[in-house]
N, C-alpha and C. Protein backbone atom coordinates (compact mmCIF):
# COMPACT_ATOMS: atom_id res chain seq x y z
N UNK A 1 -150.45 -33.58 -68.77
CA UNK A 1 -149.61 -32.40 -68.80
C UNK A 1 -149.97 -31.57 -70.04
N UNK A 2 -150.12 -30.30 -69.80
CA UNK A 2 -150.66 -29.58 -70.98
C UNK A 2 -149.12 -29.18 -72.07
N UNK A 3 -149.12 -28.85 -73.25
CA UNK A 3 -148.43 -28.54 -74.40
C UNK A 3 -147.78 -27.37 -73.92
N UNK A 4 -146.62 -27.89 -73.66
CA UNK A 4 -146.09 -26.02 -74.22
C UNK A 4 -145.95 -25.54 -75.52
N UNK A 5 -146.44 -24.16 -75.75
CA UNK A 5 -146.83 -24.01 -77.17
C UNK A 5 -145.92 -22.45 -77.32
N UNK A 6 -145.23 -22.31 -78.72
CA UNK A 6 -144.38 -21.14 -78.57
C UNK A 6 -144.95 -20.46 -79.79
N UNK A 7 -144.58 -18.90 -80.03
CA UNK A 7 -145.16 -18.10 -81.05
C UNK A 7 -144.12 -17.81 -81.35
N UNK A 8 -144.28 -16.96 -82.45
CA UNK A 8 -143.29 -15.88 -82.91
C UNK A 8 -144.05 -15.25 -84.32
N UNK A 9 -144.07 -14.10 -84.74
CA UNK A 9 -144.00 -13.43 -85.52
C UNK A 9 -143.14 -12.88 -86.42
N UNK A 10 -143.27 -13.11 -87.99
CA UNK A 10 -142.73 -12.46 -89.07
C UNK A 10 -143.08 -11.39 -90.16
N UNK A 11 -143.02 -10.62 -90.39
CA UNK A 11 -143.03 -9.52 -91.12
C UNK A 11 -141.94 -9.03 -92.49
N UNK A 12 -142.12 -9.33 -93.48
CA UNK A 12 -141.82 -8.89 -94.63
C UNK A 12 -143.03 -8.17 -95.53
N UNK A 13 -141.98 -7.24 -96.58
CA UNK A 13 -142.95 -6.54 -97.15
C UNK A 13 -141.98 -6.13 -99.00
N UNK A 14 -142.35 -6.13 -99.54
CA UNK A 14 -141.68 -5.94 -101.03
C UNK A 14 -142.04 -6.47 -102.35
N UNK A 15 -141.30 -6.62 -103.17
CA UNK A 15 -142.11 -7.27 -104.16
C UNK A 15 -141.57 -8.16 -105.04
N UNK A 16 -141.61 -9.63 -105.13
CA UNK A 16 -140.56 -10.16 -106.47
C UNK A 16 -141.30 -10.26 -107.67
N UNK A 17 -141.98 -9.08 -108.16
CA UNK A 17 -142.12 -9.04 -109.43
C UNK A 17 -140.97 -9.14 -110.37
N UNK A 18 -139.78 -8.82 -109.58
CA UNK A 18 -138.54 -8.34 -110.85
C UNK A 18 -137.73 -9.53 -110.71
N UNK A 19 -138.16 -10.78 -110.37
CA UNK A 19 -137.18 -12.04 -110.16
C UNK A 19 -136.80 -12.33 -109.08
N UNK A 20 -135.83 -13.80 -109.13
CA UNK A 20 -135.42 -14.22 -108.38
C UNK A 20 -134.20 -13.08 -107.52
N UNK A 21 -133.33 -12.98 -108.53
CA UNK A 21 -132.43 -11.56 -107.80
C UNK A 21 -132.37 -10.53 -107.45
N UNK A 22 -133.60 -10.01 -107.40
CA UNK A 22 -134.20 -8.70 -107.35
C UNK A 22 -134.86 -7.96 -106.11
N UNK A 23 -134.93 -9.22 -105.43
CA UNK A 23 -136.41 -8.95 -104.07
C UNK A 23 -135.22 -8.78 -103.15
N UNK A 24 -135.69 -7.93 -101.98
CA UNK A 24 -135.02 -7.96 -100.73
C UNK A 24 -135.72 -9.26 -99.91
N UNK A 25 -134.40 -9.65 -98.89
CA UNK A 25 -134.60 -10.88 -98.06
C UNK A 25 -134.71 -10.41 -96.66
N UNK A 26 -134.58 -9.02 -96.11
CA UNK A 26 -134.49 -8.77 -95.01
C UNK A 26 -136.58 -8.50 -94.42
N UNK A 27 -136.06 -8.83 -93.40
CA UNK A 27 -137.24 -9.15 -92.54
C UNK A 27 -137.48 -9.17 -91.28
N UNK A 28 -138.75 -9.01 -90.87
CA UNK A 28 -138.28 -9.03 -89.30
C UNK A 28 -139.17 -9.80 -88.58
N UNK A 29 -138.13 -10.67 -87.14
CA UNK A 29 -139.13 -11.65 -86.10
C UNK A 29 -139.32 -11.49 -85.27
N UNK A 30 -140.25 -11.52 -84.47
CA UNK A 30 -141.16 -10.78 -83.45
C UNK A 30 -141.30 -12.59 -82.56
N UNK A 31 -140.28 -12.51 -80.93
CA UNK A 31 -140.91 -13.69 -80.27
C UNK A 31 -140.86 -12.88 -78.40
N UNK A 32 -141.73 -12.99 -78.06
CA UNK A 32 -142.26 -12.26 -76.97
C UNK A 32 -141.93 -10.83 -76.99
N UNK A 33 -140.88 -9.75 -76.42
CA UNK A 33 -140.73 -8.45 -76.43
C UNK A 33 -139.41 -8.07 -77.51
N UNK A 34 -138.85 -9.42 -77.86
CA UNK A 34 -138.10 -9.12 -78.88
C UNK A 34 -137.99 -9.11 -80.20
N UNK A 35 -137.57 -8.40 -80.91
CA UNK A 35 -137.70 -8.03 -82.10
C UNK A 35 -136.28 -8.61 -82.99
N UNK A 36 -135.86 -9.19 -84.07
CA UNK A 36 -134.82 -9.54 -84.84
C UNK A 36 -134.87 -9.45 -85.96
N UNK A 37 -134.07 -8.45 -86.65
CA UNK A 37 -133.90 -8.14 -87.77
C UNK A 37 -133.09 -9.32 -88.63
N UNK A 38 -133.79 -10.12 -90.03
CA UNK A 38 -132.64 -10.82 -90.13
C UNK A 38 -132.94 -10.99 -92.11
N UNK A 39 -132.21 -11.44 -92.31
CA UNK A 39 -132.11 -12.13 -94.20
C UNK A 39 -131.43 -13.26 -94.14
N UNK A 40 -131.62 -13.64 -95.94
CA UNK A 40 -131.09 -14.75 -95.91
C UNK A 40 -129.81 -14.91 -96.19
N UNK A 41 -129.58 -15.75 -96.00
CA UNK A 41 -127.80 -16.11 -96.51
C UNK A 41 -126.99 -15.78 -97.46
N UNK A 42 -125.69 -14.79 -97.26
CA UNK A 42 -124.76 -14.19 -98.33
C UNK A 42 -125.33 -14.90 -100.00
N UNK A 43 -124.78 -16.45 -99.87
CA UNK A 43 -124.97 -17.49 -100.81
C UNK A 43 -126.24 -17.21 -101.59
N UNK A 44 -127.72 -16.85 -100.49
CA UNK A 44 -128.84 -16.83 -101.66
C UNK A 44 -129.43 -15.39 -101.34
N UNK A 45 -128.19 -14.19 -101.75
CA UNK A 45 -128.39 -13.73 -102.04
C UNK A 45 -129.46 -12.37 -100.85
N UNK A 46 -129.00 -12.91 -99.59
CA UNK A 46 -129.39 -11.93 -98.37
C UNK A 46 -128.12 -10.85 -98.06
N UNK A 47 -128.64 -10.45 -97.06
CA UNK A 47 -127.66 -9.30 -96.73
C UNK A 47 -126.49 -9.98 -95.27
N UNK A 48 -125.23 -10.39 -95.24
CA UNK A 48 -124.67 -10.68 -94.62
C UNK A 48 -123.80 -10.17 -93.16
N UNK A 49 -124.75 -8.83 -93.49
CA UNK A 49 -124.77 -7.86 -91.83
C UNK A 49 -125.60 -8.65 -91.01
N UNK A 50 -126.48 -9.36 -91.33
CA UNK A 50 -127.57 -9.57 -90.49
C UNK A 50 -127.72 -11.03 -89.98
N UNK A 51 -128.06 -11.35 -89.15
CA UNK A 51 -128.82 -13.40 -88.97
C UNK A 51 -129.32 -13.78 -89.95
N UNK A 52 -129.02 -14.88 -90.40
CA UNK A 52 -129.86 -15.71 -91.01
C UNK A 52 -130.28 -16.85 -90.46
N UNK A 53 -131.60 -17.55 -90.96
CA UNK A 53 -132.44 -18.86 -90.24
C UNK A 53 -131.53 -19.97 -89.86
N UNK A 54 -130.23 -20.05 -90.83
CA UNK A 54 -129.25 -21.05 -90.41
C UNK A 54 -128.84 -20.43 -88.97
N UNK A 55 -128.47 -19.32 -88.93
CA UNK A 55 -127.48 -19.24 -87.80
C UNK A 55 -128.14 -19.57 -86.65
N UNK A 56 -129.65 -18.82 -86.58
CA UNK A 56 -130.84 -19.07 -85.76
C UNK A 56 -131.06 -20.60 -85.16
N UNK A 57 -130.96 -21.57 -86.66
CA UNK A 57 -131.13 -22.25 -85.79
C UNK A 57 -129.86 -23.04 -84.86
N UNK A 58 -128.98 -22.97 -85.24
CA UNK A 58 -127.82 -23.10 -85.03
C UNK A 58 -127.70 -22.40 -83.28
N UNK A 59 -128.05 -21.33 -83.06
CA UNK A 59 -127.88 -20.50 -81.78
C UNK A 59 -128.89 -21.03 -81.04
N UNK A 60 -130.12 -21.69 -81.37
CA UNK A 60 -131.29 -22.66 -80.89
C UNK A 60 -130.32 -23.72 -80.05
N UNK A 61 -129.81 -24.29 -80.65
CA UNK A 61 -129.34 -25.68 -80.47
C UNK A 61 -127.86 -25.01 -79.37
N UNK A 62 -126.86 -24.62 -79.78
CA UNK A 62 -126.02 -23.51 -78.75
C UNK A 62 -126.71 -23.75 -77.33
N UNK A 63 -127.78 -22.50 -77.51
CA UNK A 63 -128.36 -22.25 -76.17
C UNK A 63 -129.14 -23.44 -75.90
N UNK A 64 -130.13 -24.10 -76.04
CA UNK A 64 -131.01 -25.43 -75.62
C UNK A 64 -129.43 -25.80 -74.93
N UNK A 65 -128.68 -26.56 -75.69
CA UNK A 65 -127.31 -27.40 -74.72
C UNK A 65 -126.50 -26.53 -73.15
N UNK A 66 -126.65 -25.43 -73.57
CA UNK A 66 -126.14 -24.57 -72.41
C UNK A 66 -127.03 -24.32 -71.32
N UNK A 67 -128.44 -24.38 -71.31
CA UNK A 67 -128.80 -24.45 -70.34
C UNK A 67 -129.39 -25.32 -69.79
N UNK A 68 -129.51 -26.63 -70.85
CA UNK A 68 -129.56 -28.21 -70.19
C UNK A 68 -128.82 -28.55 -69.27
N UNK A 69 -127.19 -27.72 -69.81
CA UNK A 69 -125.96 -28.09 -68.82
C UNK A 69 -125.89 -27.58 -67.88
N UNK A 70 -126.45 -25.87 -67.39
CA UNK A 70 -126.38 -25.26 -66.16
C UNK A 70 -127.55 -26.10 -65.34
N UNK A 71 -128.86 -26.32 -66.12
CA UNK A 71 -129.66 -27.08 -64.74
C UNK A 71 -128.71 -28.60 -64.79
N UNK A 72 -128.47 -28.93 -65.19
CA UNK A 72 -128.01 -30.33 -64.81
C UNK A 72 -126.93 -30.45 -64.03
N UNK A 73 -125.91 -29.39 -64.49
CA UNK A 73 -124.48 -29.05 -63.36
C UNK A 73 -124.87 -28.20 -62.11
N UNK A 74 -126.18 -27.30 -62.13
CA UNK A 74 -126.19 -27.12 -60.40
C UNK A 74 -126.91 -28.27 -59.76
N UNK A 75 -127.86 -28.71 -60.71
CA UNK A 75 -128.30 -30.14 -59.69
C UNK A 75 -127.02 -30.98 -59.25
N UNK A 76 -126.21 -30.90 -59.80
CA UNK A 76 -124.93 -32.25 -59.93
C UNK A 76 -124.36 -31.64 -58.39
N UNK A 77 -124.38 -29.97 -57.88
CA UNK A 77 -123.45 -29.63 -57.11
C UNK A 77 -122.28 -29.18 -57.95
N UNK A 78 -122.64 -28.86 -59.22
CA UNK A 78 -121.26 -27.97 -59.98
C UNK A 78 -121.07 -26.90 -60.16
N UNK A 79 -120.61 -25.77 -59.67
CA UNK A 79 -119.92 -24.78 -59.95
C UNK A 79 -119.76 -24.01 -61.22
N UNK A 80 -119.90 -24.03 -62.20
CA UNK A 80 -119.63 -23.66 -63.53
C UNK A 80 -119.73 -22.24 -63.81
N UNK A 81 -118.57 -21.83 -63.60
CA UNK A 81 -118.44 -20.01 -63.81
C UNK A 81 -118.25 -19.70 -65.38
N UNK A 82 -118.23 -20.38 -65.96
CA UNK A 82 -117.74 -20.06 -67.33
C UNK A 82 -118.65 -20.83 -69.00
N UNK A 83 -119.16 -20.19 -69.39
CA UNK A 83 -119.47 -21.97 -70.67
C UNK A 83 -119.40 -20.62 -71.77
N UNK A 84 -118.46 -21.29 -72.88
CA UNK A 84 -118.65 -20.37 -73.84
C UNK A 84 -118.85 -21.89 -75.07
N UNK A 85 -119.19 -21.11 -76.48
CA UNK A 85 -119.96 -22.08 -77.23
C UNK A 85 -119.17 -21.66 -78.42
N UNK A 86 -118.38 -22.21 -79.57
CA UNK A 86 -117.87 -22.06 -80.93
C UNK A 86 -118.82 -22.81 -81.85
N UNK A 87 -120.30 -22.84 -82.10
CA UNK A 87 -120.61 -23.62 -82.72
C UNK A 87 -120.62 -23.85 -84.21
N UNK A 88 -120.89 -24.89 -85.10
CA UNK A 88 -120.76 -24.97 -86.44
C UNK A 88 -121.77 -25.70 -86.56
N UNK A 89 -122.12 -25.16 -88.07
CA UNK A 89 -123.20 -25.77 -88.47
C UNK A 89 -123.26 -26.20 -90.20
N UNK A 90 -123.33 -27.64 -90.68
CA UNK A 90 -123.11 -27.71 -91.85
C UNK A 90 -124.18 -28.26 -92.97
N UNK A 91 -124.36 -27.33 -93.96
CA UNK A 91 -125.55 -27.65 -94.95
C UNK A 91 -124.79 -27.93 -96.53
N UNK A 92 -124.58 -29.18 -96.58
CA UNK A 92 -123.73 -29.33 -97.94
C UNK A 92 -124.67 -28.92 -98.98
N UNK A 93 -123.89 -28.03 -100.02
CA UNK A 93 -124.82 -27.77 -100.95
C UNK A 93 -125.19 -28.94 -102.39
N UNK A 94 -124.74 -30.14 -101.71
CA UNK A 94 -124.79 -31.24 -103.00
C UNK A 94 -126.39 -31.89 -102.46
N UNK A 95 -126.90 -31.40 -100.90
CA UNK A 95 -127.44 -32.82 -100.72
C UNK A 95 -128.82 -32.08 -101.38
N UNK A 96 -130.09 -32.71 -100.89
CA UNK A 96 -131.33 -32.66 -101.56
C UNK A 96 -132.48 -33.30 -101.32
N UNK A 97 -133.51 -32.70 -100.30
CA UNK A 97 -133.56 -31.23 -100.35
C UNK A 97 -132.42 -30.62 -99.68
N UNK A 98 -131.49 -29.28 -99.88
CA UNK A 98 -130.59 -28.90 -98.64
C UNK A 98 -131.49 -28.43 -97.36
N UNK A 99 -130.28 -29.23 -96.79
CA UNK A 99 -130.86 -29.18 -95.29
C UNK A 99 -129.13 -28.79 -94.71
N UNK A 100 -129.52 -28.90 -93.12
CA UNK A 100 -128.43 -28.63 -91.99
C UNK A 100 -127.96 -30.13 -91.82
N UNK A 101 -127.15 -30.87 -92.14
CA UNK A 101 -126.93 -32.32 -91.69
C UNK A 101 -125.63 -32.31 -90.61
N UNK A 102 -125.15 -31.35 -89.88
CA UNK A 102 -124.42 -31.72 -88.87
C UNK A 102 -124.41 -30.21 -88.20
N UNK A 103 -124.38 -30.66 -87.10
CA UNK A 103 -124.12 -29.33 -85.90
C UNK A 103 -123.20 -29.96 -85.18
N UNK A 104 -122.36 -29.30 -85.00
CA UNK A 104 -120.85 -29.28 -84.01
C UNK A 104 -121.04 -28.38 -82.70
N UNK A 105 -121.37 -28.82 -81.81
CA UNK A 105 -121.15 -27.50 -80.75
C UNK A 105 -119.88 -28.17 -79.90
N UNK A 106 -118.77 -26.91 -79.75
CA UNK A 106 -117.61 -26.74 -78.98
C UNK A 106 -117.58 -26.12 -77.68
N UNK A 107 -118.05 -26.59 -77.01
CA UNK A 107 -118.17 -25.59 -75.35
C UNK A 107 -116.99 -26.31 -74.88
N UNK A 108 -116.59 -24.72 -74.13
CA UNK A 108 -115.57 -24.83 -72.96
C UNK A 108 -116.43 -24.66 -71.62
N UNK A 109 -115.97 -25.15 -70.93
CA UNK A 109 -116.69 -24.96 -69.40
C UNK A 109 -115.45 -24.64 -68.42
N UNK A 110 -115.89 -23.80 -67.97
CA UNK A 110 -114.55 -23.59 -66.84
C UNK A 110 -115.46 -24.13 -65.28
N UNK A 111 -115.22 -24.94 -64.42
CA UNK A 111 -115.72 -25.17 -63.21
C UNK A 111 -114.83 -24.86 -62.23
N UNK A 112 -114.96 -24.41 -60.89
CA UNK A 112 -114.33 -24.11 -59.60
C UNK A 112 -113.32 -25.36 -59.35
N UNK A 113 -114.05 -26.29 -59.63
CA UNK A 113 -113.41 -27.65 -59.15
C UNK A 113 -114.31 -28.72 -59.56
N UNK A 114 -113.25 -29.97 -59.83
CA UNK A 114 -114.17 -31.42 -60.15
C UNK A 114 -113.50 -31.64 -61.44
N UNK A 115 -113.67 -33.14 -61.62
CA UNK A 115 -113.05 -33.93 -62.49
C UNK A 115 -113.61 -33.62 -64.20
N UNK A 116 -112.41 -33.44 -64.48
CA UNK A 116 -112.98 -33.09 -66.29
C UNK A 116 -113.64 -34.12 -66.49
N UNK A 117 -113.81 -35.26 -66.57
CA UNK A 117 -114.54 -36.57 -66.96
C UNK A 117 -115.90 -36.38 -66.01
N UNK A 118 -116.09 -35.93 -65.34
CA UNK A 118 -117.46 -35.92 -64.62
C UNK A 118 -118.08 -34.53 -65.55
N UNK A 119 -117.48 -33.85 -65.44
CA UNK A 119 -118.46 -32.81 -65.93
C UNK A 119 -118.50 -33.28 -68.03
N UNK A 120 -118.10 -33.79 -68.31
CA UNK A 120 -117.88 -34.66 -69.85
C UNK A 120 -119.58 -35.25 -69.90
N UNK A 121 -119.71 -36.44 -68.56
CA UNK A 121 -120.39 -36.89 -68.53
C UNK A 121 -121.89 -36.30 -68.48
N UNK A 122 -121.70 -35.10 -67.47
CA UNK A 122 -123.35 -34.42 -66.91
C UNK A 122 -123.00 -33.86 -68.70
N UNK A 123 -122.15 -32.77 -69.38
CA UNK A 123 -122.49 -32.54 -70.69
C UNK A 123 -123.46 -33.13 -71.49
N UNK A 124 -123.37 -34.37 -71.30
CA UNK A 124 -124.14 -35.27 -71.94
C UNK A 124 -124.93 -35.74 -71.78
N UNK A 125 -125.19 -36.13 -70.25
CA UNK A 125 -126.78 -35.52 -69.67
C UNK A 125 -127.21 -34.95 -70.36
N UNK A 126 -126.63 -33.86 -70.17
CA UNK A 126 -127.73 -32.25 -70.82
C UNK A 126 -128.28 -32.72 -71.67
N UNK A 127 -127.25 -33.24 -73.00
CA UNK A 127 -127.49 -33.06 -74.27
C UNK A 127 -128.55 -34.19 -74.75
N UNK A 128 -128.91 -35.67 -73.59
CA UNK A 128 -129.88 -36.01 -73.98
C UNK A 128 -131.22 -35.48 -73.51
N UNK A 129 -131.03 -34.17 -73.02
CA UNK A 129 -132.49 -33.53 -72.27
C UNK A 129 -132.67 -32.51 -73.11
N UNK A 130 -131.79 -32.13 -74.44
CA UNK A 130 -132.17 -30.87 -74.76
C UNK A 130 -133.05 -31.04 -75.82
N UNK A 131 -134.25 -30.26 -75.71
CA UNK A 131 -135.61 -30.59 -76.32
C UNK A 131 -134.81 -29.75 -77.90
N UNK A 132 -134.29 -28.87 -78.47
CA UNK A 132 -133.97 -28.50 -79.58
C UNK A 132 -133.17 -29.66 -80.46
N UNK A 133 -131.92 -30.56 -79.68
CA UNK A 133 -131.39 -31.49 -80.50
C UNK A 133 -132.20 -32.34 -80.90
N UNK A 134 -133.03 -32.74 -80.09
CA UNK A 134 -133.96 -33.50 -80.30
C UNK A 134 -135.20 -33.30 -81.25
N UNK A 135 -135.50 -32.45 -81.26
CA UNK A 135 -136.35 -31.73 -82.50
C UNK A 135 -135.39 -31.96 -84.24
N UNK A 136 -134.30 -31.60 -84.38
CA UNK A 136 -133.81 -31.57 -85.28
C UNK A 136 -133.79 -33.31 -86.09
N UNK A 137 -133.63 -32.89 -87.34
CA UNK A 137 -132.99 -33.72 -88.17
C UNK A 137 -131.51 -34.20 -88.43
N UNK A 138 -130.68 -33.28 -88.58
CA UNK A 138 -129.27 -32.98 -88.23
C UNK A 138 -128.85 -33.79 -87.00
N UNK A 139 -127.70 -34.39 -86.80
CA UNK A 139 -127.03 -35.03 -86.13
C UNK A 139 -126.11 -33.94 -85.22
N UNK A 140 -126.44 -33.56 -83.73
CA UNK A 140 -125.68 -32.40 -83.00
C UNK A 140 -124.90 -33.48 -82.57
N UNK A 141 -123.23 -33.15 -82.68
CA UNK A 141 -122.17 -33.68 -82.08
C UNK A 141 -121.82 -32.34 -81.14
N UNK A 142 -120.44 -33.15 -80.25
CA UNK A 142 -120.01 -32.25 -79.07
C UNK A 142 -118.51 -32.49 -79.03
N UNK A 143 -117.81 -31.34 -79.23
CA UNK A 143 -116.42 -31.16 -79.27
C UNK A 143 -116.30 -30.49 -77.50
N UNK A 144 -116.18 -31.13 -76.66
CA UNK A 144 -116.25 -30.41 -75.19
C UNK A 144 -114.87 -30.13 -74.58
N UNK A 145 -114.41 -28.95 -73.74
CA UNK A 145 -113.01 -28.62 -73.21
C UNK A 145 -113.63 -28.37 -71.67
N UNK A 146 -113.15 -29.03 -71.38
CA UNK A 146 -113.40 -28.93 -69.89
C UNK A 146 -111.97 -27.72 -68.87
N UNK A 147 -112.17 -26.38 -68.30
CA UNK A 147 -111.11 -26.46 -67.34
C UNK A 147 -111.17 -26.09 -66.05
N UNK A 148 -110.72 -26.44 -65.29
CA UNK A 148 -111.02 -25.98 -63.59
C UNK A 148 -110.07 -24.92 -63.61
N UNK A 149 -110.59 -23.96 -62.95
CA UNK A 149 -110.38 -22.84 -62.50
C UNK A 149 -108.98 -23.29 -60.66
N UNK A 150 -108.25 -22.29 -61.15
CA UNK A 150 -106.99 -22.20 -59.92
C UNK A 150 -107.86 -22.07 -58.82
């Protein structure tokens, strides 16, 4: 089976001759026709209108689980009109090197019909198929709300 292989492009331009506090962090990523403007984090000193690589990867891991769960819940015969995602993502600033050491994702799923404990279960399906958790270092947990729709 051949590699799937992914690109993306970055672009910055400025200068930190004048220090650490001085340089702009905004930048931009280029992955197939889309374009994302983003900096770094309030904390070091980015602009907090914009994405940063945490949130990125954080919305990686989000989406990878959400659509592990739609192929796995229409294979199942599930219905799922609804999946929304509250996710969290936590980088203590004691540890070292800092890193992301926990991702929380909170999905609600609303389904037509079927047992909250079945669809608990395919969740978790998903989540051992999703090639992003699995990439990470960080430990992705799952806070899941299951509700059937009237």
């Amino acid at each position: 089976m051949k590699a799937h292989v992914y690109e993306s492009a970055l672009k910055w331009s400025g200068s930190t001759g004048a220090g650490y506090a001085r340089y702009g962090r905004e930048h931009v990523v280029s992955a197939g026709r889309s374009s994302l403007s983003l900096s770094a984090d309030q904390a070091f000193l980015g602009d907090a209108s914009l994405p940063n690589p945490e949130q990125l990867l954080l919305a990686a891991a989000s989406s990878c689980q959400l659509l592990s769960f739609l192929a796995v819940a229409a294979r199942a015969g599930v219905d799922v009109i609804d999946y929304r995602d509250e996710a969290t993502a936590i980088m203590p600033s004691g540890s070292h090197p800092m890193r992301i050491t926990e991702i929380i994702l909170s999905p609600t799923v609303t389904v037509r019909q079927g047992e909250p404990e079945r669809i608990v279960r395919l969740m978790h399906d998903a989540h051992a198929g999703c090639y992003i958790a699995h990439s990470l270092a960080a430990s992705v947990e799952m806070d899941i709300t299951v509700e059937v729709a009237p």
